[in-house]
N, C-alpha and C. Protein backbone atom coordinates (compact mmCIF):
# COMPACT_ATOMS: atom_id res chain seq x y z
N UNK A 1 21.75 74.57 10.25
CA UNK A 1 20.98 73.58 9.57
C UNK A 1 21.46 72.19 9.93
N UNK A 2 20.36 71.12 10.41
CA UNK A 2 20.99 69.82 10.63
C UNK A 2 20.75 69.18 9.28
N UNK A 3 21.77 68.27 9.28
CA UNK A 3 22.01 67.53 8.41
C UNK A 3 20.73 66.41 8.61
N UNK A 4 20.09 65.42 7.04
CA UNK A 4 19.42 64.77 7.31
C UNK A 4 19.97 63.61 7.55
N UNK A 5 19.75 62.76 8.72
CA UNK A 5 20.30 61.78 8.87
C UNK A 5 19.86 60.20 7.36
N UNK A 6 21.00 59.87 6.86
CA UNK A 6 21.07 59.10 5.65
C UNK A 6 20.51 57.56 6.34
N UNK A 7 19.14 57.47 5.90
CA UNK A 7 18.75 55.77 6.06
C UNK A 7 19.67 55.15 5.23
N UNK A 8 19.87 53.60 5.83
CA UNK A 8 20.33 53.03 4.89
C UNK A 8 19.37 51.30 4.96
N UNK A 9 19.20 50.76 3.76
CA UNK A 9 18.43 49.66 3.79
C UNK A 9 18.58 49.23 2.25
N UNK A 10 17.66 48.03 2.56
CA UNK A 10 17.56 46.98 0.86
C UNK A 10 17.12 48.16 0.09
N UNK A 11 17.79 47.99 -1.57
CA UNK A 11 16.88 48.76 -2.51
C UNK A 11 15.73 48.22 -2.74
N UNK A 12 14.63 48.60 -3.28
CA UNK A 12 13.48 48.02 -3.40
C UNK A 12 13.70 46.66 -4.37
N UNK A 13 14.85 46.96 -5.33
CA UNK A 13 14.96 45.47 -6.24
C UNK A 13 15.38 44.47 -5.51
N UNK A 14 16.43 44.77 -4.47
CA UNK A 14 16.94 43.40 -4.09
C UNK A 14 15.95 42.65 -3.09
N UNK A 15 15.22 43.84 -2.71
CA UNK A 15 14.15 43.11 -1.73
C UNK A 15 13.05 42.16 -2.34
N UNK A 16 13.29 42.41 -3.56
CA UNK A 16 11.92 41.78 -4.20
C UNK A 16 12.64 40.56 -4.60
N UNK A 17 13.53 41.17 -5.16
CA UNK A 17 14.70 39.40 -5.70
C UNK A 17 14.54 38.42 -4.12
N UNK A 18 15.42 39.16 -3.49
CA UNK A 18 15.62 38.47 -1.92
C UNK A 18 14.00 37.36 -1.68
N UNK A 19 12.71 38.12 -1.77
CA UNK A 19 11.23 37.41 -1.20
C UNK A 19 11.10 36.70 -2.38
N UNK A 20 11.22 37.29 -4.15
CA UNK A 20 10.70 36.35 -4.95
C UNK A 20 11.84 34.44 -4.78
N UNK A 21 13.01 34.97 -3.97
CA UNK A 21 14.16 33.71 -3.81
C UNK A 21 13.91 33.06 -2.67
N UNK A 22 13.34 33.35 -1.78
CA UNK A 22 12.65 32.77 -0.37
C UNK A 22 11.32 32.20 -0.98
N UNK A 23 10.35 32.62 -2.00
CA UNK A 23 9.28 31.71 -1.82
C UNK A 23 9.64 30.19 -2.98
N UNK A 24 10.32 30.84 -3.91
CA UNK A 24 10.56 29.75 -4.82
C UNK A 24 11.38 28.82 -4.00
N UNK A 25 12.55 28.51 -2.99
CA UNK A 25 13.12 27.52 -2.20
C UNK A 25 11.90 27.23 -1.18
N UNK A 26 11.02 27.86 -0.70
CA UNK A 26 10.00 27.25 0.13
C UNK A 26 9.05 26.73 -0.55
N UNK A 27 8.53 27.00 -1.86
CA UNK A 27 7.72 26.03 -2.59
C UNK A 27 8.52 24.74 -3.22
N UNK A 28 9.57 24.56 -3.21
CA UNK A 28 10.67 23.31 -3.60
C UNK A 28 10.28 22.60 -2.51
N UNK A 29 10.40 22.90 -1.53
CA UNK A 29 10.94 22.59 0.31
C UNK A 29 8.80 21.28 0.44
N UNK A 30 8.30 22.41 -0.48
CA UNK A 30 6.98 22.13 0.10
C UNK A 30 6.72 21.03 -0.95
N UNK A 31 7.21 21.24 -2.11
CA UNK A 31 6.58 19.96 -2.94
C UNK A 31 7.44 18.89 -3.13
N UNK A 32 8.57 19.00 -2.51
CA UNK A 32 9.46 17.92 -2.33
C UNK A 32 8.92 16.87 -1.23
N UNK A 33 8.52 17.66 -0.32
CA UNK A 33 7.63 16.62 1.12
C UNK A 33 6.51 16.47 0.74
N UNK A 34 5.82 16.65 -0.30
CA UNK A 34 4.50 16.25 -0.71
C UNK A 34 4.65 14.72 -1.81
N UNK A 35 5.94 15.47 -2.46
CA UNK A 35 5.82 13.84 -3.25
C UNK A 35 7.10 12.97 -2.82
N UNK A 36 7.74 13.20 -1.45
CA UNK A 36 7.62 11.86 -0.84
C UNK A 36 7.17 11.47 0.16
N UNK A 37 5.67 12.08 0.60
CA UNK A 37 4.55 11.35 1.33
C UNK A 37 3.73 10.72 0.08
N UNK A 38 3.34 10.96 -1.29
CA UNK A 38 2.66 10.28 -2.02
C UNK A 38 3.57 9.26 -2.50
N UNK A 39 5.46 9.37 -2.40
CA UNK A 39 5.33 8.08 -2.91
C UNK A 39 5.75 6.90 -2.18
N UNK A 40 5.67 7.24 -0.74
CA UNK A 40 5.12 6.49 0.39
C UNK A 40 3.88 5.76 0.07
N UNK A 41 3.27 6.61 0.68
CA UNK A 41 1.91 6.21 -0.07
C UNK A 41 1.56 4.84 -0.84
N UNK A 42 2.32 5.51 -2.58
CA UNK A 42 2.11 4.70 -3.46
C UNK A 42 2.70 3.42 -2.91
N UNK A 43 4.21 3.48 -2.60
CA UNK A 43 4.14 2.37 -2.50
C UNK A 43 3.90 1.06 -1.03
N UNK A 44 3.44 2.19 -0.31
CA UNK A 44 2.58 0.58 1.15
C UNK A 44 1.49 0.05 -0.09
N UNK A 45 0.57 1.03 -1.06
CA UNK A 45 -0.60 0.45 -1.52
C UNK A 45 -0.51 -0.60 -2.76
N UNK A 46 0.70 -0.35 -3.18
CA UNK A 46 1.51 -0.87 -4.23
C UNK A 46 2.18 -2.25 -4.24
N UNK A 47 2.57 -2.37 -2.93
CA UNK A 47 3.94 -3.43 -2.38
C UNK A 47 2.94 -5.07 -2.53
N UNK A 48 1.78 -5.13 -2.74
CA UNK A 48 1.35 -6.37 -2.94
C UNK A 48 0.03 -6.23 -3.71
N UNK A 49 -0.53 -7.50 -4.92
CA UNK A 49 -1.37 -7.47 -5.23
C UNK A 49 -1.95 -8.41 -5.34
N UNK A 50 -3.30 -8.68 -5.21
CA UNK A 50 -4.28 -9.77 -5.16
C UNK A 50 -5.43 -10.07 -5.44
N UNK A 51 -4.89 -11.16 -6.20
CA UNK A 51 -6.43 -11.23 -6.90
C UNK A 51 -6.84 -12.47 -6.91
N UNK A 52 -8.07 -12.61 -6.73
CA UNK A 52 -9.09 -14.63 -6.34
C UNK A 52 -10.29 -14.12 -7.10
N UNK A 53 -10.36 -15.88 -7.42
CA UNK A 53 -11.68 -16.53 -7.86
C UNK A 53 -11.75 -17.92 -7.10
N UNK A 54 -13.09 -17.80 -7.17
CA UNK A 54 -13.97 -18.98 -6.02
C UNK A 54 -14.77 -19.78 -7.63
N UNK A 55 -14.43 -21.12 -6.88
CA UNK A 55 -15.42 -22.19 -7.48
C UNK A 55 -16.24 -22.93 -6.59
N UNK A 56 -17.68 -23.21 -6.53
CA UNK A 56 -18.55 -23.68 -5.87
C UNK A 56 -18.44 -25.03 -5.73
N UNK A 57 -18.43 -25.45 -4.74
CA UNK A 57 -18.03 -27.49 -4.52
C UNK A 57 -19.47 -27.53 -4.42
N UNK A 58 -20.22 -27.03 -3.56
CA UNK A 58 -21.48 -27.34 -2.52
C UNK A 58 -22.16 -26.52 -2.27
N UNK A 59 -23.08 -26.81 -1.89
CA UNK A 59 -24.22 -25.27 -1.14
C UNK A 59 -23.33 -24.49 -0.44
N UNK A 60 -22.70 -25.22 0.49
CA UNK A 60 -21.72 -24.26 1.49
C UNK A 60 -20.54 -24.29 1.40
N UNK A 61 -19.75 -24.95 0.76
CA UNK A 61 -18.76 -24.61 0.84
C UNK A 61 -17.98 -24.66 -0.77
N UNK A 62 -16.87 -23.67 -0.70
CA UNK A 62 -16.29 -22.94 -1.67
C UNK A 62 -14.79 -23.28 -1.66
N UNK A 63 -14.32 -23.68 -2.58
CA UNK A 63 -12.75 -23.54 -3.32
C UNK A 63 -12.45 -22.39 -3.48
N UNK A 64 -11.03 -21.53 -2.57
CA UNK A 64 -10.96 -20.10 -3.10
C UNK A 64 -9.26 -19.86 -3.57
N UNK A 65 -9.17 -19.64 -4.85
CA UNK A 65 -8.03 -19.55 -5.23
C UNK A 65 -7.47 -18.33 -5.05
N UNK A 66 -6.08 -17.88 -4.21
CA UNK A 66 -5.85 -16.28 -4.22
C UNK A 66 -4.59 -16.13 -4.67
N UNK A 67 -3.98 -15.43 -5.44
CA UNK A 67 -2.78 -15.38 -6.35
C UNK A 67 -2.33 -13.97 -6.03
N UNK A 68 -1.14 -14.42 -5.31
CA UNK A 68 -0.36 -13.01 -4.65
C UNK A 68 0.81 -12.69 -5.04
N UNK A 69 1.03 -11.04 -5.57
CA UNK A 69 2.51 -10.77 -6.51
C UNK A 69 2.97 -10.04 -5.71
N UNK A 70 3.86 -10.17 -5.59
CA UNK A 70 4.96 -9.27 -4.89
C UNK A 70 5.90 -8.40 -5.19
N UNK A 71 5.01 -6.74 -5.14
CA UNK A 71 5.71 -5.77 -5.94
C UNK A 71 6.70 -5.09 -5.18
N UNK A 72 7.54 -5.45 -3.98
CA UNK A 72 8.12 -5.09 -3.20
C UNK A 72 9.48 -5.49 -3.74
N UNK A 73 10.38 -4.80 -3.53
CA UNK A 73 11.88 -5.04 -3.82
C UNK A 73 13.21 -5.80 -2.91
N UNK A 74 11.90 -6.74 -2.07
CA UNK A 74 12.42 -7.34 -1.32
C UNK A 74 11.61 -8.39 -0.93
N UNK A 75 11.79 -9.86 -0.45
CA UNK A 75 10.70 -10.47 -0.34
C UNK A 75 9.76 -10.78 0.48
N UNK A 76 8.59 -11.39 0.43
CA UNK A 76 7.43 -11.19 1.73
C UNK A 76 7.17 -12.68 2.07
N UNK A 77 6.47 -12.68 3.49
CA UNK A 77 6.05 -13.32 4.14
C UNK A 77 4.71 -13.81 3.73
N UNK A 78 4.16 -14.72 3.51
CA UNK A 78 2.71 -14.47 3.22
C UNK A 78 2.11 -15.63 4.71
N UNK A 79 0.93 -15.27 5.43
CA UNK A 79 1.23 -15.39 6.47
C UNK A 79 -0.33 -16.25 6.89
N UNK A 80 -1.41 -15.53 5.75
CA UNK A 80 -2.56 -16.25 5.89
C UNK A 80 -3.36 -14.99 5.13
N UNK A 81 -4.39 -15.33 4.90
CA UNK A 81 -5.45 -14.79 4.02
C UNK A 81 -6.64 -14.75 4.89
N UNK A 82 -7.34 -13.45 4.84
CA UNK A 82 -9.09 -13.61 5.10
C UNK A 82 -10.22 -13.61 4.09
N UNK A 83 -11.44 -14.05 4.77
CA UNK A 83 -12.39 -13.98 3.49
C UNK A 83 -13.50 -13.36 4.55
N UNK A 84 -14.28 -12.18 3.56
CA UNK A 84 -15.42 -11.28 3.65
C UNK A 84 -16.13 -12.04 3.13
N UNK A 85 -17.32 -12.08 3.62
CA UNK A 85 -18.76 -12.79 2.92
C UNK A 85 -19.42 -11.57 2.97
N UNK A 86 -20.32 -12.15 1.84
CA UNK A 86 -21.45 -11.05 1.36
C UNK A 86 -21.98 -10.35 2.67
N UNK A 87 -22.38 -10.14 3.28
CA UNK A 87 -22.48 -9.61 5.11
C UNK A 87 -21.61 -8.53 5.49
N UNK A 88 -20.54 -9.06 4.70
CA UNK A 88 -19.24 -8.06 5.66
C UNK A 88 -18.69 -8.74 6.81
N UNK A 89 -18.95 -9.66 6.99
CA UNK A 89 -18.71 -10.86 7.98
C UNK A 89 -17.54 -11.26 7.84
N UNK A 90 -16.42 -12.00 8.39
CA UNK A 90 -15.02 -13.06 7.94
C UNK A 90 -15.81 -14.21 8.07
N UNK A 91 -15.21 -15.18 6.68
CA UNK A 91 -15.42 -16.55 6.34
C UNK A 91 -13.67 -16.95 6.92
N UNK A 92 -13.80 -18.14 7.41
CA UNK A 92 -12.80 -19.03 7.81
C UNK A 92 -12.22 -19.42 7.04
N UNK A 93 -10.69 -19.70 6.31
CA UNK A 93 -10.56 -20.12 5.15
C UNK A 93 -9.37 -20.93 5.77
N UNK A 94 -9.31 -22.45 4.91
CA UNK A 94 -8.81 -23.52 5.30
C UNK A 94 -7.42 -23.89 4.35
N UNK A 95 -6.33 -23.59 4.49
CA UNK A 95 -5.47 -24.13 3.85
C UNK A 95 -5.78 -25.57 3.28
N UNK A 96 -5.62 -25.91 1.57
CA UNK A 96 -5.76 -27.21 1.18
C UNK A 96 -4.29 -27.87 1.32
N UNK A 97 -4.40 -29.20 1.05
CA UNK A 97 -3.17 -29.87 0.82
C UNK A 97 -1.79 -29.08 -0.16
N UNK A 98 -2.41 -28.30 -0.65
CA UNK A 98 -1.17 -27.58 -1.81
C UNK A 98 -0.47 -26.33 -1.26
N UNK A 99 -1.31 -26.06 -0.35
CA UNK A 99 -1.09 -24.85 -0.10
C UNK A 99 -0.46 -25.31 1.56
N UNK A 100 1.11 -24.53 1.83
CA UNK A 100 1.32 -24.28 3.07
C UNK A 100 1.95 -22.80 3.29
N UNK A 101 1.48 -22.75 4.61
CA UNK A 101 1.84 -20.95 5.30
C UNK A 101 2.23 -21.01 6.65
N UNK A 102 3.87 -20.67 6.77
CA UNK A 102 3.68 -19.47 5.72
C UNK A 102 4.26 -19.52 4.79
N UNK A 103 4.34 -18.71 3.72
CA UNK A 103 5.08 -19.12 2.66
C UNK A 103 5.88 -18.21 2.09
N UNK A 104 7.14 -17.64 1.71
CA UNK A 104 7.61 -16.70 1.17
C UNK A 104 7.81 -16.50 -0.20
N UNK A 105 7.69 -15.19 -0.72
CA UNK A 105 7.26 -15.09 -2.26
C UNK A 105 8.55 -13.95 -2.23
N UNK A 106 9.25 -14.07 -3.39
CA UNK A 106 10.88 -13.30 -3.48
C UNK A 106 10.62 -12.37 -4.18
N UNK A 107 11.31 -11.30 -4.70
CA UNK A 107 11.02 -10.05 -4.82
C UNK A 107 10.32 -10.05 -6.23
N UNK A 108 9.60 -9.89 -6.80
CA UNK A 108 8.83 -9.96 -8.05
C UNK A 108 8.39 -11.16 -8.46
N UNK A 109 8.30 -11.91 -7.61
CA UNK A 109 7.57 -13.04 -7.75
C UNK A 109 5.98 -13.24 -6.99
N UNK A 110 5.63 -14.57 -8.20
CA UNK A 110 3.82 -14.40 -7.21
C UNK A 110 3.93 -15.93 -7.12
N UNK A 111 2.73 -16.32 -5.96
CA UNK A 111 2.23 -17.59 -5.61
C UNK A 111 0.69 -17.54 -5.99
N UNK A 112 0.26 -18.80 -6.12
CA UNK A 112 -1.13 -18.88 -5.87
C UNK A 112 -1.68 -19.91 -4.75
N UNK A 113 -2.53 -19.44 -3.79
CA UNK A 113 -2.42 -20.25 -2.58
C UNK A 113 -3.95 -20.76 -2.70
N UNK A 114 -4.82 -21.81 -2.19
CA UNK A 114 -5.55 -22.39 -2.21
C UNK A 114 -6.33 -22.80 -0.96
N UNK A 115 -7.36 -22.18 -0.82
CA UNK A 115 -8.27 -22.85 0.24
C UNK A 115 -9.57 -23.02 -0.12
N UNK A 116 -10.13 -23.47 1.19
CA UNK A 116 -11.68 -23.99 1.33
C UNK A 116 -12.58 -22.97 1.99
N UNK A 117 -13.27 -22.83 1.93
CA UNK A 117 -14.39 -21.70 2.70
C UNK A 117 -15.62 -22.65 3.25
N UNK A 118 -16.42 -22.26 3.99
CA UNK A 118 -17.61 -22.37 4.31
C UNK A 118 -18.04 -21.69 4.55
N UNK A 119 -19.02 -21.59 2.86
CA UNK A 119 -19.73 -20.24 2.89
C UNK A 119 -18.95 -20.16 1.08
N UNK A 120 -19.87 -18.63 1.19
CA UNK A 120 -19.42 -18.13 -0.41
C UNK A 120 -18.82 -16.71 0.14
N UNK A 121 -17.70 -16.27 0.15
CA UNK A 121 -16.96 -15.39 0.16
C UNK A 121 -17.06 -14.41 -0.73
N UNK A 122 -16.97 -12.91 -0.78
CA UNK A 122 -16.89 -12.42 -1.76
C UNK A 122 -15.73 -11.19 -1.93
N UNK A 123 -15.10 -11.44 -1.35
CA UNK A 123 -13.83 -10.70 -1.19
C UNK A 123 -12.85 -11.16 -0.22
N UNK A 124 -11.18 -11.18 -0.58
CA UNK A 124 -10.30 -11.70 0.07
C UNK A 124 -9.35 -10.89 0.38
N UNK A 125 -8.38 -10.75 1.60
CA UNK A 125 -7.38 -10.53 1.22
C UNK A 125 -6.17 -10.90 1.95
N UNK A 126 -4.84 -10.42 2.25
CA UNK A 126 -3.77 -11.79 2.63
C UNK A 126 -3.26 -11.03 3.32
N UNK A 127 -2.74 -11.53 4.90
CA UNK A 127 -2.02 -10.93 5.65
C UNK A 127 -0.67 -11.35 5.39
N UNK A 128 1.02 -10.59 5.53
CA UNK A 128 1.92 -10.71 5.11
C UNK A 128 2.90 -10.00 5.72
N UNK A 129 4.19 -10.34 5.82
CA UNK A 129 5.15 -9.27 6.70
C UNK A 129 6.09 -8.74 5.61
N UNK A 130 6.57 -8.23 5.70
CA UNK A 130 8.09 -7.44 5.63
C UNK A 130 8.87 -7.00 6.29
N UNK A 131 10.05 -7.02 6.21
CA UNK A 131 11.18 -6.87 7.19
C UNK A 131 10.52 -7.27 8.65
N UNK A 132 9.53 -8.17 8.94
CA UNK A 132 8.85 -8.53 10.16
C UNK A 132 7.67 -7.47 10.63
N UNK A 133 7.40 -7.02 9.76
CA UNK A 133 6.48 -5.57 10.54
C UNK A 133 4.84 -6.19 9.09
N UNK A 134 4.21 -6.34 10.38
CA UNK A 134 3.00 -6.82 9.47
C UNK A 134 2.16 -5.99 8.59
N UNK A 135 1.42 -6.67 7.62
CA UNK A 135 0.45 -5.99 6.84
C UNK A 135 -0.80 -6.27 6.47
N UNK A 136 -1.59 -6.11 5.96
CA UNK A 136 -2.62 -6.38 5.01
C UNK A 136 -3.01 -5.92 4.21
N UNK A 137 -2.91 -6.84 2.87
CA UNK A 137 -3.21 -6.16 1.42
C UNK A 137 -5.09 -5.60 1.71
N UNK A 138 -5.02 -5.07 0.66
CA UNK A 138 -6.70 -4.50 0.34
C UNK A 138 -7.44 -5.61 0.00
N UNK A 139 -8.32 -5.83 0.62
CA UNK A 139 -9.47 -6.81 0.28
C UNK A 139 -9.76 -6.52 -1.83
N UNK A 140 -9.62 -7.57 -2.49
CA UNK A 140 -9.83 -8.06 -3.43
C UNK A 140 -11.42 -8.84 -3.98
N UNK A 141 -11.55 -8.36 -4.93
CA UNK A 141 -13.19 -9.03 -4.83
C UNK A 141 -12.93 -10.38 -5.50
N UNK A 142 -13.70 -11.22 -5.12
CA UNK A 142 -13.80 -12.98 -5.98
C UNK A 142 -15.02 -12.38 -6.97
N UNK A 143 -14.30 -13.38 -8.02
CA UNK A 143 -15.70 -13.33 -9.65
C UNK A 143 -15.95 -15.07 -9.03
């Protein structure tokens, strides 16, 4: 009579421990790189905010006030601003006497910068650096 040769392998418990301990460190693995691509994310969309209102001088041309905070933990460049006209078009916008750029705004601090348009603008928004690597906030609507 031959002997049966003795398998040897995982018991069925440790195998289940072993896969239920491999998916729980790979779902860590997976939602750890998920929320720090969202809070990437959050904060490029975060790092500046802006908001303008326009007052009418003339048929054509417009006073546009844009007030920029700086939610970055370090400070920014502010470098120049664009303006969208109703079109979807860029309006030209003219630094006034009060306003010079570029201008730097320190870490939780805001400016309010001031120009002229020609034309009625209806959304703005401000180009700006950090650590030298450029940006642009989200276009902002004017009331």
């Amino acid at each position: 009579m031959r002997r049966a040769r003795a398998r040897k392998g995982l018991s069925p418990l440790v195998a289940a421990v072993v896969l239920i301990s491999a998916t729980i460190v790979g779902g860590m693995l997976v939602y750890q790189y998920f929320q720090n691509s969202v809070g990437k994310a959050q904060a490029m969309s975060e790092g500046v905010t802006v908001t303008g209102s326009l007052i009418p001088l003339s048929a054509n041309k417009t006073l546009v006030s844009i007030t920029v905070l700086n939610n970055y933990d370090k400070p920014i460049k502010v470098t120049g601003a664009t303006a969208i006209g109703p079109d979807g078009g860029q309006i030209q916008l003219t630094p006034t006497n009060s306003t010079s750029l570029p201008t730097v705004i320190e870490a939780g601090g805001k400016t309010t910068l001031i120009f002229t348009a020609n034309g009625h603008p209806s959304a703005v928004s401000v180009n700006y650096e950090v650590d030298g690597v450029s940006h642009t906030s989200e276009p902002a609507r004017l009331g």
